[in-house]
PDB file of N, CA and C in Angstrom:
ATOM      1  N   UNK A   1       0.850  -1.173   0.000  1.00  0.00           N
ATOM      2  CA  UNK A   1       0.000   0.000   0.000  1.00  0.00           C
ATOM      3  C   UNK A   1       0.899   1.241   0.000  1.00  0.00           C
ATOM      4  N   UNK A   2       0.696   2.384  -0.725  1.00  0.00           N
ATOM      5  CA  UNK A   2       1.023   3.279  -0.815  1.00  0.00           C
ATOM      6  C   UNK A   2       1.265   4.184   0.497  1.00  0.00           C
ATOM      7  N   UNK A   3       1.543   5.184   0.280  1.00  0.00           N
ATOM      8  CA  UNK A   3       1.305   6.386   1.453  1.00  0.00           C
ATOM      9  C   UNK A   3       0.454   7.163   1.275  1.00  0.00           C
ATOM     10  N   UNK A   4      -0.286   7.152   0.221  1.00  0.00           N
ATOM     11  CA  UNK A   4      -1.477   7.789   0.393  1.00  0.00           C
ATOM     12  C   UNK A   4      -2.691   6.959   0.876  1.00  0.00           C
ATOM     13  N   UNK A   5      -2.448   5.691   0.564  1.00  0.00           N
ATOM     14  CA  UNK A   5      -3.654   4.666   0.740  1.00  0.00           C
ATOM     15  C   UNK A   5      -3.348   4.374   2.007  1.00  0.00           C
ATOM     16  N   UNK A   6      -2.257   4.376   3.035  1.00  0.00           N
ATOM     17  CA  UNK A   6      -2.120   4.101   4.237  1.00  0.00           C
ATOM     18  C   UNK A   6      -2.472   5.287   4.877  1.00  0.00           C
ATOM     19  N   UNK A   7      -2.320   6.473   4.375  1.00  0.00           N
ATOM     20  CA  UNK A   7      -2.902   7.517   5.227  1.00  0.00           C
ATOM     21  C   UNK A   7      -4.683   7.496   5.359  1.00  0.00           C
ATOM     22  N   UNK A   8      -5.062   7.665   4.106  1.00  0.00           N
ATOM     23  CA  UNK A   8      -6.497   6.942   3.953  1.00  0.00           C
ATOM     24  C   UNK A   8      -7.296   6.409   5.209  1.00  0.00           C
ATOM     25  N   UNK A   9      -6.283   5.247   5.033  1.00  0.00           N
ATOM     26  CA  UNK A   9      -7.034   4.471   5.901  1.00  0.00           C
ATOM     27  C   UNK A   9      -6.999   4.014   6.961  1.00  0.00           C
ATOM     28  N   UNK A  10      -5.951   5.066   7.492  1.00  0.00           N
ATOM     29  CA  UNK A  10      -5.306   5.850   9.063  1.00  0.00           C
ATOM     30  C   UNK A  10      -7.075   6.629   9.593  1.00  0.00           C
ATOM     31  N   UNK A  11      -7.210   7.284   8.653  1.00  0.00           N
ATOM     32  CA  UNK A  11      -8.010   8.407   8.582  1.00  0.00           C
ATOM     33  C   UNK A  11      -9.793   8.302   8.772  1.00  0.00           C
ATOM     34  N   UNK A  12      -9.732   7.121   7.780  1.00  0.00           N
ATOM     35  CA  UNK A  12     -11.265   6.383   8.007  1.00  0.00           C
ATOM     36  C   UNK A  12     -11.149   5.385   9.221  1.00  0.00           C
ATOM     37  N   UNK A  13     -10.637   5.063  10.061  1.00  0.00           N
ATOM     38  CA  UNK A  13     -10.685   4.379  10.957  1.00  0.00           C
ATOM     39  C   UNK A  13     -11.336   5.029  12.149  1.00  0.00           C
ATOM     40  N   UNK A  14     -12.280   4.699  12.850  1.00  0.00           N
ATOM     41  CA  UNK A  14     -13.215   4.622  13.405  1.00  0.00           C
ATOM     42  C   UNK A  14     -12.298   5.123  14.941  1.00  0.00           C
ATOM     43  N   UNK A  15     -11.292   3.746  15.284  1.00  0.00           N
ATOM     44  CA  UNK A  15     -10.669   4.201  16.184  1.00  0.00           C
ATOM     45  C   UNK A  15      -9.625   5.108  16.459  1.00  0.00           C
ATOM     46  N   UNK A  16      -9.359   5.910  15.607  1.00  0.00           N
ATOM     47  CA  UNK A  16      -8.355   7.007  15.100  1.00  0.00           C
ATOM     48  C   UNK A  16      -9.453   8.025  15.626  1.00  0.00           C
ATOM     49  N   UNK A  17     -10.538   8.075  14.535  1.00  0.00           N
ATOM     50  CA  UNK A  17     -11.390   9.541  14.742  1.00  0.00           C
ATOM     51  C   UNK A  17     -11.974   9.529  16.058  1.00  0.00           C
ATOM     52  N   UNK A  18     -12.135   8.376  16.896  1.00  0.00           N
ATOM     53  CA  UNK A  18     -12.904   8.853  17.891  1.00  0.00           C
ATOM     54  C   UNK A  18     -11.622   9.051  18.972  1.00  0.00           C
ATOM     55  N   UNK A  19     -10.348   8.941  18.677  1.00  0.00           N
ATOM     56  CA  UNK A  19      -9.043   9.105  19.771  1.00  0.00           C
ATOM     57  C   UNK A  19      -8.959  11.104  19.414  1.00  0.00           C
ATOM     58  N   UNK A  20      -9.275  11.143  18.386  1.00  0.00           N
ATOM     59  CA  UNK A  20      -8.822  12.512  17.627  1.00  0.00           C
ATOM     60  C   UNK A  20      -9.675  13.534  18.330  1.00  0.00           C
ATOM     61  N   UNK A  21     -11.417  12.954  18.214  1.00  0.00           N
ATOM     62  CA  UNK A  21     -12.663  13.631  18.751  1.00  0.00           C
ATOM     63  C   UNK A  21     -11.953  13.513  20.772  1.00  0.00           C
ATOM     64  N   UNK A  22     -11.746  12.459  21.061  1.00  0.00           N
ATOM     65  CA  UNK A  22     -11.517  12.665  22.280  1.00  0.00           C
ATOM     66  C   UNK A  22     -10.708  13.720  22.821  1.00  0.00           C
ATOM     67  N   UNK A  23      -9.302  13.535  22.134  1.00  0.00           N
ATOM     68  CA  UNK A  23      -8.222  14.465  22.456  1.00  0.00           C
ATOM     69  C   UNK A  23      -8.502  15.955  22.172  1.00  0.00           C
ATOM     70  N   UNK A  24      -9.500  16.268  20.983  1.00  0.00           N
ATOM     71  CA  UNK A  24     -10.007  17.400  21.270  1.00  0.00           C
ATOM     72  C   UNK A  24     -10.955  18.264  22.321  1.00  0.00           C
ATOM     73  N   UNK A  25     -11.795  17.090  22.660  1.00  0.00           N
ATOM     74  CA  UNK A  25     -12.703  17.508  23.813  1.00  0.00           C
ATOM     75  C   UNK A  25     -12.263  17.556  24.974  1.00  0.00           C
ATOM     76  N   UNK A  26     -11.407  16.734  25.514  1.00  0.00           N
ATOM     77  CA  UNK A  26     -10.007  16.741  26.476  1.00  0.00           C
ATOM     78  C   UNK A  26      -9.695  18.466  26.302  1.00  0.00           C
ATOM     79  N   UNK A  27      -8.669  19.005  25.287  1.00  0.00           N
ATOM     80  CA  UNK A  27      -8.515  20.501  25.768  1.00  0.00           C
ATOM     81  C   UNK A  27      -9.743  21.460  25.621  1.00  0.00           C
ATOM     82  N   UNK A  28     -10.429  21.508  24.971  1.00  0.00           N
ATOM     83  CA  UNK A  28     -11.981  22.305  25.217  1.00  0.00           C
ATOM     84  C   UNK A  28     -12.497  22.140  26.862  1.00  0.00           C
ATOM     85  N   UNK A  29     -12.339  20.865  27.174  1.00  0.00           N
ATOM     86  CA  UNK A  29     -12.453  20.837  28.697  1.00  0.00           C
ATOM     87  C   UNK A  29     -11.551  21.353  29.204  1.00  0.00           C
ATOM     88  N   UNK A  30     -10.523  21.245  28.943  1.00  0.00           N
ATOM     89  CA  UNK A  30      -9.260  22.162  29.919  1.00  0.00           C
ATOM     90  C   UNK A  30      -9.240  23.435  29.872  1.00  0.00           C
ATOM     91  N   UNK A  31      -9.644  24.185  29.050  1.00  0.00           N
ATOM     92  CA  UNK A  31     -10.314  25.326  28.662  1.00  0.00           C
ATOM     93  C   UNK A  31     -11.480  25.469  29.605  1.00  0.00           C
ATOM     94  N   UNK A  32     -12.321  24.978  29.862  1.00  0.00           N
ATOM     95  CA  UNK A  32     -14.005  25.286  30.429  1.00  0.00           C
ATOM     96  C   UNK A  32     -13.819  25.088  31.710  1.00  0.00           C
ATOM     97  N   UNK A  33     -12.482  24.262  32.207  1.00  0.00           N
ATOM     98  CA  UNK A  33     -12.686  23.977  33.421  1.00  0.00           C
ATOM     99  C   UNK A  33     -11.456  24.868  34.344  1.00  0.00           C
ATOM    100  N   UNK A  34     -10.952  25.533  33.286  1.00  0.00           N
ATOM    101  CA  UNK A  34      -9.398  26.445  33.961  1.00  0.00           C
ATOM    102  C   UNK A  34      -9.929  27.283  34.540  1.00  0.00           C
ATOM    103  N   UNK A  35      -8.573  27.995  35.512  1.00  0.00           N
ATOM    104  CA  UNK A  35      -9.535  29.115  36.638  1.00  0.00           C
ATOM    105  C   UNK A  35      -9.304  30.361  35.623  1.00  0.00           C
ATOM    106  N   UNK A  36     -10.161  31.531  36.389  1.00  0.00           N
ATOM    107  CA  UNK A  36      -9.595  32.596  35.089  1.00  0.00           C
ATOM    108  C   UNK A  36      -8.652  32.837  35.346  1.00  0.00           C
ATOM    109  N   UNK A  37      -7.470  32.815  36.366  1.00  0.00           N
ATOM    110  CA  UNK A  37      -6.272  33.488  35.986  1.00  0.00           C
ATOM    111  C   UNK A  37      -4.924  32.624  35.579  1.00  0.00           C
ATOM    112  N   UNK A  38      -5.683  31.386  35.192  1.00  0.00           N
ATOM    113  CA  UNK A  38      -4.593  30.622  33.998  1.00  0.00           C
ATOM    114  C   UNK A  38      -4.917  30.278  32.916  1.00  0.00           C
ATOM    115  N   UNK A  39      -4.083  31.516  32.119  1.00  0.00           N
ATOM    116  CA  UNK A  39      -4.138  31.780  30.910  1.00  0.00           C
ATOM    117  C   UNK A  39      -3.535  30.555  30.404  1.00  0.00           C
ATOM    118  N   UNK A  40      -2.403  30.117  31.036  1.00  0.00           N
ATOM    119  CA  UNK A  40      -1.306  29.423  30.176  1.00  0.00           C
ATOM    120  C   UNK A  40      -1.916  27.621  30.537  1.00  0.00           C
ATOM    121  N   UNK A  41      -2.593  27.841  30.905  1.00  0.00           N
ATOM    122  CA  UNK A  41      -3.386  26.226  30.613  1.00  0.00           C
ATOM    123  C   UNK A  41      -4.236  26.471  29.538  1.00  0.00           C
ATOM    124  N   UNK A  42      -5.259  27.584  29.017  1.00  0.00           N
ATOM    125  CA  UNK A  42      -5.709  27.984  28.305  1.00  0.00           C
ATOM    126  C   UNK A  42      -4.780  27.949  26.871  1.00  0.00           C
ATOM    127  N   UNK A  43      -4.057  28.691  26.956  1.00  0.00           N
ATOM    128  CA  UNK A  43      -3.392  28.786  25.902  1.00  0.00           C
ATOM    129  C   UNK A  43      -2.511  27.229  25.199  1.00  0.00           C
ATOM    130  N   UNK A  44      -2.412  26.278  26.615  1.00  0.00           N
ATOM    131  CA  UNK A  44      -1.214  25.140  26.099  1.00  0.00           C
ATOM    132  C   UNK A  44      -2.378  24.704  25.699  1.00  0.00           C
ATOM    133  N   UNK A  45      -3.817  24.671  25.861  1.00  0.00           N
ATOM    134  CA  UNK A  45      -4.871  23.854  25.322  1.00  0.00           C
ATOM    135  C   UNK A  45      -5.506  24.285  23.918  1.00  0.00           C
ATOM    136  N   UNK A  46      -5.513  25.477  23.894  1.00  0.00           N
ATOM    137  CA  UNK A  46      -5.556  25.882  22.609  1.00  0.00           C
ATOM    138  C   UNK A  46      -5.029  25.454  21.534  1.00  0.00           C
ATOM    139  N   UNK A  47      -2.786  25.579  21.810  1.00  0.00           N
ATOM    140  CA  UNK A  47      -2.020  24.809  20.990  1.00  0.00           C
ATOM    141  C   UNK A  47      -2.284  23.740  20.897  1.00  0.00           C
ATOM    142  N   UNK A  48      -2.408  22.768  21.695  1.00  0.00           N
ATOM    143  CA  UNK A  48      -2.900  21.371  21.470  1.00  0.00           C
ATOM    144  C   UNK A  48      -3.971  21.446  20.216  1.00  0.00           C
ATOM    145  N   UNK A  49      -5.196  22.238  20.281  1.00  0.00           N
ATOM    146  CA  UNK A  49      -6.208  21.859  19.591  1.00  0.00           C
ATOM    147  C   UNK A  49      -5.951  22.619  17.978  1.00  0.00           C
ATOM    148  N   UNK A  50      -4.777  23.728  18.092  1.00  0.00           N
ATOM    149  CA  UNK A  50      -4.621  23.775  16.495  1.00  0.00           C
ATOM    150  C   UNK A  50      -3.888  22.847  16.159  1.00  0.00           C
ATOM    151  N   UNK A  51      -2.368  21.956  17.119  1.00  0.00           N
ATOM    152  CA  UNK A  51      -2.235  21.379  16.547  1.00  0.00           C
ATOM    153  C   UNK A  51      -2.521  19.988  16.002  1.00  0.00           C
ATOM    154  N   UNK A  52      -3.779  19.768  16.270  1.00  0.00           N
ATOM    155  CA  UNK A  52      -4.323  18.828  15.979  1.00  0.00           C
ATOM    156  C   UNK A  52      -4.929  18.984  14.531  1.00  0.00           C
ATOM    157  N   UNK A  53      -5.636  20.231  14.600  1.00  0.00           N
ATOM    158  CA  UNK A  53      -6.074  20.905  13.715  1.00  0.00           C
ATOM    159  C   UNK A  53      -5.404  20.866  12.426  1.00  0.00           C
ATOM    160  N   UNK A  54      -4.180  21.206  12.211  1.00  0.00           N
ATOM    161  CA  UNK A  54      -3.298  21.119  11.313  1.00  0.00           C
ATOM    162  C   UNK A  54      -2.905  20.038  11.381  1.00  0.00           C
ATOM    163  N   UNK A  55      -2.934  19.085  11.917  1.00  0.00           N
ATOM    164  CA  UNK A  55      -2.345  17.845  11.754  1.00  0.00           C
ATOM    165  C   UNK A  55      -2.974  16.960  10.603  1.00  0.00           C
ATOM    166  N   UNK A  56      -4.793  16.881  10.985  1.00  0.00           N
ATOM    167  CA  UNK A  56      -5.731  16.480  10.473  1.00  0.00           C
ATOM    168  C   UNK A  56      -5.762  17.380   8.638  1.00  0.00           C
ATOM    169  N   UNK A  57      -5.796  18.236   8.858  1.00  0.00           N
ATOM    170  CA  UNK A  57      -5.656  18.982   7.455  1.00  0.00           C
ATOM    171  C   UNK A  57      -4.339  18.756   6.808  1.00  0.00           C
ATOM    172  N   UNK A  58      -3.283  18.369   7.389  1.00  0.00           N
ATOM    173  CA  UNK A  58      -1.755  17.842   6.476  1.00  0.00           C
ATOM    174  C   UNK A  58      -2.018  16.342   6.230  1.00  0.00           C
ATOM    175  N   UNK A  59      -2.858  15.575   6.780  1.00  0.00           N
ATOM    176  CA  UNK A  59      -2.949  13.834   6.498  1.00  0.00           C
ATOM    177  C   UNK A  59      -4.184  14.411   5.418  1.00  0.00           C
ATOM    178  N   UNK A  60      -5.262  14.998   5.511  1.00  0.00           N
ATOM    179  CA  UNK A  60      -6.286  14.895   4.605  1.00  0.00           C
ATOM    180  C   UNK A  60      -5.695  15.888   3.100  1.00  0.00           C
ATOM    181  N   UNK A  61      -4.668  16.748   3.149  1.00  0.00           N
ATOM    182  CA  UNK A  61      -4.588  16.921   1.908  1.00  0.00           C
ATOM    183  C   UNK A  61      -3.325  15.788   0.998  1.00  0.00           C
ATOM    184  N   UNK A  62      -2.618  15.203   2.305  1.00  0.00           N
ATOM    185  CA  UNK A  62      -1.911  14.492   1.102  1.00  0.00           C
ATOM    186  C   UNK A  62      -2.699  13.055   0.431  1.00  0.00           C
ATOM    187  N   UNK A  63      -3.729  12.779   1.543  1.00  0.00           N
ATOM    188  CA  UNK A  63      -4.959  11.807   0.708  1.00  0.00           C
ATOM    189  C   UNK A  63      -5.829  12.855  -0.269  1.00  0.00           C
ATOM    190  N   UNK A  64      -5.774  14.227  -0.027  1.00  0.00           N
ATOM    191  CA  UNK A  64      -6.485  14.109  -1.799  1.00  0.00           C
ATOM    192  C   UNK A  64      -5.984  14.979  -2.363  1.00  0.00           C
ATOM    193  N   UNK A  65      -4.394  15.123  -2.432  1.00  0.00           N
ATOM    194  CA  UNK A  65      -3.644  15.474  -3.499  1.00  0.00           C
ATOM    195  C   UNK A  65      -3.560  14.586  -4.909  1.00  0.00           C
ATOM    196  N   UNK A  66      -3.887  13.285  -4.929  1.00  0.00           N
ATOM    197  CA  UNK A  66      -4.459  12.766  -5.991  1.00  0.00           C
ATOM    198  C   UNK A  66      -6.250  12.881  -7.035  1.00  0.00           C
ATOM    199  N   UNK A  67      -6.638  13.579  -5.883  1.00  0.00           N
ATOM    200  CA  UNK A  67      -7.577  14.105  -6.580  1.00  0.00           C
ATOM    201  C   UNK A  67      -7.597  15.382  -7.181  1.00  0.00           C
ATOM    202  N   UNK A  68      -6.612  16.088  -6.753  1.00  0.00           N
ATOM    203  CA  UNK A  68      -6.687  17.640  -7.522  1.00  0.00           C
ATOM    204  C   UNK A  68      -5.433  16.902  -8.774  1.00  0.00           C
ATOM    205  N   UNK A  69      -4.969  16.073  -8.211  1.00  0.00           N
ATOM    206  CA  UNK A  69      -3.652  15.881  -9.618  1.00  0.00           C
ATOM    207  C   UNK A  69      -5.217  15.418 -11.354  1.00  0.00           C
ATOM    208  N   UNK A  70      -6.002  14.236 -10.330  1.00  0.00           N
ATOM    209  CA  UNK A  70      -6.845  13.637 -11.761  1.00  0.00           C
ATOM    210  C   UNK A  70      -7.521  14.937 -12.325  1.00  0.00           C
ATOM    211  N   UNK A  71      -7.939  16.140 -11.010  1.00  0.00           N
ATOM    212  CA  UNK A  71      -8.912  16.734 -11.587  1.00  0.00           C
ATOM    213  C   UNK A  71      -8.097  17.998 -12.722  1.00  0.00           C
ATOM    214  N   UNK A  72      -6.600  18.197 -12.418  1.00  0.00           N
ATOM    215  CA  UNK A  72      -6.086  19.381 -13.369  1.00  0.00           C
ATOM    216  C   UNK A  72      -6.025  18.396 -14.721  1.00  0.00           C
ATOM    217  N   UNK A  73      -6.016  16.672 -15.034  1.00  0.00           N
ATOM    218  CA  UNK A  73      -5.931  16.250 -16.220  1.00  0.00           C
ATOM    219  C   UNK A  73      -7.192  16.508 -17.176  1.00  0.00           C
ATOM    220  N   UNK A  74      -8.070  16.571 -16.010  1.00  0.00           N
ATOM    221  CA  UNK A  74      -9.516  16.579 -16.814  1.00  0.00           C
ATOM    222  C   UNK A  74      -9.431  18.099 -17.566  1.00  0.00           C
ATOM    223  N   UNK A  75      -9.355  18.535 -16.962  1.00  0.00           N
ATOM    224  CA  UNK A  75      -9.312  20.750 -16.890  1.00  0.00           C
ATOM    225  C   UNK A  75      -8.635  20.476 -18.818  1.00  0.00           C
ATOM    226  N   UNK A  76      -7.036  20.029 -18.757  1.00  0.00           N
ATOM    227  CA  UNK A  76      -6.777  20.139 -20.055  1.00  0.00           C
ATOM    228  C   UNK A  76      -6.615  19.296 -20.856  1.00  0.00           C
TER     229      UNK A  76
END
């Protein structure tokens, strides 16, 4: 299998997305549950959740960087 087809199907896995959904709701809670005058739990929870954020958007474009490659053949 490729590296795109292993990312794939990194990605559709059931137990991946619900570790992903967890770990996000994990800092949203660390967020809701911080006192107000720690910012910096706030903030390390934040980073956590972009970088998850970007993590998820760098595995999902190199699974469909083969689709913008088929779709520029069609174009010309």
């Amino acid at each position: 299998m490729d590296r795109q087809g292993e990312i794939k199907s990194v990605l559709n896995t059931e137990s991946f997305i619900n570790e992903i959904e967890d770990m996000t709701k994990e800092c949203f809670n660390d967020i809701a549950n911080s006192n107000p005058e720690d910012t910096e739990a706030r903030e390390r929870a934040y980073n956590r959740i972009k970088a998850i954020e970007n993590m998820m958007t760098r595995l999902q474009s190199v699974v469909d960087s083969d689709k913008i490659k088929d779709k520029s053949w069609t174009i010309l």
